[in-house]
N, C-alpha and C. Protein backbone atom coordinates (compact mmCIF):
# COMPACT_ATOMS: atom_id res chain seq x y z
N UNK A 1 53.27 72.94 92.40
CA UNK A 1 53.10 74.12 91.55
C UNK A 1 53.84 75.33 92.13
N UNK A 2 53.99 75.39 93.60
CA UNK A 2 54.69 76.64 93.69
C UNK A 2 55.67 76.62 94.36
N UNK A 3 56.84 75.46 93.64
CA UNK A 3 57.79 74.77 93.54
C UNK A 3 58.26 75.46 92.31
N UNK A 4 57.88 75.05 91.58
CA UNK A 4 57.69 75.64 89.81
C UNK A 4 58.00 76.58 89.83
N UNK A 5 56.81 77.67 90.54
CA UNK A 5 56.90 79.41 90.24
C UNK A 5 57.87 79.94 90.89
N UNK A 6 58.49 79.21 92.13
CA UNK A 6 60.07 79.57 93.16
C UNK A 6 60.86 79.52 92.13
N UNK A 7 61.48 78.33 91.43
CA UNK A 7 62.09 78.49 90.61
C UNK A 7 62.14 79.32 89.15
N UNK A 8 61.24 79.50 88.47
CA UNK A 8 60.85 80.44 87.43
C UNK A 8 61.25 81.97 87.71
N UNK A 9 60.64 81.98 89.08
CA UNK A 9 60.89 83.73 89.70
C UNK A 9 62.89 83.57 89.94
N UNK A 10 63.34 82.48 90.87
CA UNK A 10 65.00 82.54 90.66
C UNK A 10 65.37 82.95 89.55
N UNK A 11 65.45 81.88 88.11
CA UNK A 11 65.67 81.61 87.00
C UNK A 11 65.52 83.21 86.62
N UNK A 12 64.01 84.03 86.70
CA UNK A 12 64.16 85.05 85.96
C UNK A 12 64.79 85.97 86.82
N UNK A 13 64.87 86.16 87.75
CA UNK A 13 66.08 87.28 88.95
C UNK A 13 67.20 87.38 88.55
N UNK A 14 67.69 85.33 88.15
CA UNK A 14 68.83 85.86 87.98
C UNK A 14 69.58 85.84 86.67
N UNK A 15 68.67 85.78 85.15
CA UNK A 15 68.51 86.77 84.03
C UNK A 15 69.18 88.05 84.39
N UNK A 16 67.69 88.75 84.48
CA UNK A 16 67.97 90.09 85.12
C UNK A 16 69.07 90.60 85.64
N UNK A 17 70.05 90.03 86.30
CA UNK A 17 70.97 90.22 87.31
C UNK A 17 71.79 90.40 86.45
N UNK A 18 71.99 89.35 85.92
CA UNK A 18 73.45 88.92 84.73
C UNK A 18 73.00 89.75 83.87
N UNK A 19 71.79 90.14 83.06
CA UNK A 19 71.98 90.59 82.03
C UNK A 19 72.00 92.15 81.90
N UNK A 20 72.01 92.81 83.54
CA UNK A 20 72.16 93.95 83.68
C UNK A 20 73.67 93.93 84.09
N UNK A 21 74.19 93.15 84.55
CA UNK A 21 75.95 93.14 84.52
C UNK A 21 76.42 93.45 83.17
N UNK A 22 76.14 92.65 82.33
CA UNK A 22 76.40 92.95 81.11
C UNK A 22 76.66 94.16 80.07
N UNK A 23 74.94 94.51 80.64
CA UNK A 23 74.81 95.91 80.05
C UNK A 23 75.71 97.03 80.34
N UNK A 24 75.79 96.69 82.14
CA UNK A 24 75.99 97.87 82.54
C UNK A 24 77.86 97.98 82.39
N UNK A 25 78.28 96.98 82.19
CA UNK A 25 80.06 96.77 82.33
C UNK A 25 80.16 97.67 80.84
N UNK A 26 79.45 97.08 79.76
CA UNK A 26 79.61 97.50 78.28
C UNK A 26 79.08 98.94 78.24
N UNK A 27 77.90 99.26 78.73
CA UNK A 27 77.97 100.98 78.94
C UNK A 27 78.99 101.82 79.48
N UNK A 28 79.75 101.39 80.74
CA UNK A 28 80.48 101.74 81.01
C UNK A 28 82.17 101.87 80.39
N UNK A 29 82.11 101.05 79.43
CA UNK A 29 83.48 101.78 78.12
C UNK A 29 82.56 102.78 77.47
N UNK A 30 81.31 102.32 77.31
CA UNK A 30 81.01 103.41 75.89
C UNK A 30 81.41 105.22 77.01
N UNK A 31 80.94 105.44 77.72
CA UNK A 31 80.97 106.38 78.23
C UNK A 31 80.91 106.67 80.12
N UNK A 32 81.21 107.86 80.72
CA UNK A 32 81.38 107.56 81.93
C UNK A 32 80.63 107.75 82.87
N UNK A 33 80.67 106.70 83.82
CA UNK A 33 79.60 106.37 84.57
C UNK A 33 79.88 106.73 86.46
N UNK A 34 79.21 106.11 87.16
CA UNK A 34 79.37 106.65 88.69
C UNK A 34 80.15 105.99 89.25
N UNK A 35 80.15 105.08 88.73
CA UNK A 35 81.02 103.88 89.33
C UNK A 35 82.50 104.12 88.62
N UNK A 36 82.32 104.30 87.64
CA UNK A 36 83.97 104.49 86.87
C UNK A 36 84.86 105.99 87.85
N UNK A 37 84.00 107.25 88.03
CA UNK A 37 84.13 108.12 88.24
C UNK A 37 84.76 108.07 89.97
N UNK A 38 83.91 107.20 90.34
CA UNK A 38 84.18 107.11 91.86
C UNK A 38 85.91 106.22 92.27
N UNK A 39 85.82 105.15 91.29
CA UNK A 39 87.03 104.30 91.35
C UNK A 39 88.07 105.04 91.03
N UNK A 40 88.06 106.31 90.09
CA UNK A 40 89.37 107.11 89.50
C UNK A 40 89.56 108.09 90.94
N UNK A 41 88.35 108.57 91.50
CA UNK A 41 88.65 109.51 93.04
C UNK A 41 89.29 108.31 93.71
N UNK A 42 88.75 107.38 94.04
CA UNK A 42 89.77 106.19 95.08
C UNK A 42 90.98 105.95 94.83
N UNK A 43 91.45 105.83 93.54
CA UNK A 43 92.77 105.43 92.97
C UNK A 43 93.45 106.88 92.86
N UNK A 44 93.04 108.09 92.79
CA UNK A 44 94.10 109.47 93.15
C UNK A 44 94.20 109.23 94.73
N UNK A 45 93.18 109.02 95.41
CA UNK A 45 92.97 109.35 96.76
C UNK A 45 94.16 108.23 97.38
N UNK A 46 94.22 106.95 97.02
CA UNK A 46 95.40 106.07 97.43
C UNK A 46 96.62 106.71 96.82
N UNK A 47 96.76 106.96 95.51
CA UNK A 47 98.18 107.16 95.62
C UNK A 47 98.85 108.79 96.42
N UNK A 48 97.62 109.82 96.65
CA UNK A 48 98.16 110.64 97.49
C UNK A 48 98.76 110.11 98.87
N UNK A 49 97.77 109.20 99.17
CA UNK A 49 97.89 108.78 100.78
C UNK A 49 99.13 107.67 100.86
N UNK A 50 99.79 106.98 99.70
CA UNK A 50 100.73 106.70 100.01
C UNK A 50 102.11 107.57 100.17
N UNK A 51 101.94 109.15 99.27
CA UNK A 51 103.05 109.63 99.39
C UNK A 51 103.30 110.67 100.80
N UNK A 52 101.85 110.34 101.43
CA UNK A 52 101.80 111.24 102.45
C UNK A 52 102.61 110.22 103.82
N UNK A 53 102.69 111.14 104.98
CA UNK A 53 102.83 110.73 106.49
C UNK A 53 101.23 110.07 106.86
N UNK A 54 101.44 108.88 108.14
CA UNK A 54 99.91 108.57 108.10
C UNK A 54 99.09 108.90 109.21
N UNK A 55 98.18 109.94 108.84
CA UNK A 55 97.50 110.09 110.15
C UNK A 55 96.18 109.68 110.22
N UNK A 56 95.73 109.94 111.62
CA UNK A 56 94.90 109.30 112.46
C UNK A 56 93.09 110.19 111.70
N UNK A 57 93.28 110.92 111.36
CA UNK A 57 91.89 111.52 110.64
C UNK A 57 91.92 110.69 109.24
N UNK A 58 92.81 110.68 108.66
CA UNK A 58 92.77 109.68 107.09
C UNK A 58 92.32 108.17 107.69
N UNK A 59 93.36 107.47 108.18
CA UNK A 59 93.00 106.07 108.89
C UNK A 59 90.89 106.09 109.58
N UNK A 60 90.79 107.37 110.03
CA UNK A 60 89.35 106.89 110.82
C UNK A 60 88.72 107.19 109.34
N UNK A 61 88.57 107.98 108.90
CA UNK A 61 87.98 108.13 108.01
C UNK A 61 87.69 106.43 106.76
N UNK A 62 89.20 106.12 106.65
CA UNK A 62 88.63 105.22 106.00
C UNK A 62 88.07 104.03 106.20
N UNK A 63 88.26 103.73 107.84
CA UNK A 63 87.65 102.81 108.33
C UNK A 63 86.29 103.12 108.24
N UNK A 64 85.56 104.09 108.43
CA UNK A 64 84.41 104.59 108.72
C UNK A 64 83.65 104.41 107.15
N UNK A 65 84.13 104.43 106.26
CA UNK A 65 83.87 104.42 104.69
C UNK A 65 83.92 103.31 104.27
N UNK A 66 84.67 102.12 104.99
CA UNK A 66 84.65 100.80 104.08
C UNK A 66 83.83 100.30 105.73
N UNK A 67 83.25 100.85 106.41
CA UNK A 67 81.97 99.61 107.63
C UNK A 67 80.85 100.36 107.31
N UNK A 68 80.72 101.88 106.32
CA UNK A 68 79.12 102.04 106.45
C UNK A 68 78.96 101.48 104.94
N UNK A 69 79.29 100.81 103.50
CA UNK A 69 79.06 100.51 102.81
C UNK A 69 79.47 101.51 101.81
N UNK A 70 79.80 102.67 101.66
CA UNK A 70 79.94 103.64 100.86
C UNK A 70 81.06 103.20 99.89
N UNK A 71 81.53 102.36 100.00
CA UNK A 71 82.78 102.00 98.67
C UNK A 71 81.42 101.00 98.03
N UNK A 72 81.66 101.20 96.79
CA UNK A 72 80.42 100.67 95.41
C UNK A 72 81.10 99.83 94.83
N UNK A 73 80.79 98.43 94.64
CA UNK A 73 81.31 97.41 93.86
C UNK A 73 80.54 98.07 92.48
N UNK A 74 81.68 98.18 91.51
CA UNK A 74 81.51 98.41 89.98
C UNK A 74 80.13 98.12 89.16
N UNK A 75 79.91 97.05 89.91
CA UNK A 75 78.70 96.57 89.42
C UNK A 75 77.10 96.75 89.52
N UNK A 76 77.67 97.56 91.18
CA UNK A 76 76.40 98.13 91.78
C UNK A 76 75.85 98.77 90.63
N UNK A 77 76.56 99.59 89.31
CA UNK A 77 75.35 100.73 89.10
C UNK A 77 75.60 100.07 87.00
């Protein structure tokens, strides 16, 4: 029996999961969201930094931003 309810509780998690992907990808054309907003600052922020010289405060910085988690997979929100 609580074999059963392990699986039932998976099964409905991962509903939930998917069917908030869903939602949330299709909200995100209708109008703009945190995640859309954040990806358009990353994508100015790269193409400045390619037309720039490369220094050592940009480089720590972004190491420091992609090991504490702060870049948001799209999906997060």
């Amino acid at each position: 029996m609580s074999n059963i309810l392990e699986v039932i509780a998976l099964l409905w998690f991962l509903t939930c999961w998917l069917g908030y992907t869903v939602y949330s990808r299709r909200r995100a054309g209708d109008r703009p969201c945190l995640s859309n907003t954040l990806d358009m600052y990353r994508e100015d922020w790269m193409r400045v930094m390619l037309r720039r010289e490369n220094r050592i405060a940009d480089a720590r910085w972004l190491a420091t931003w992609s090991a504490t988690g702060l870049s948001l997979h799209p999906v997060a929100f």
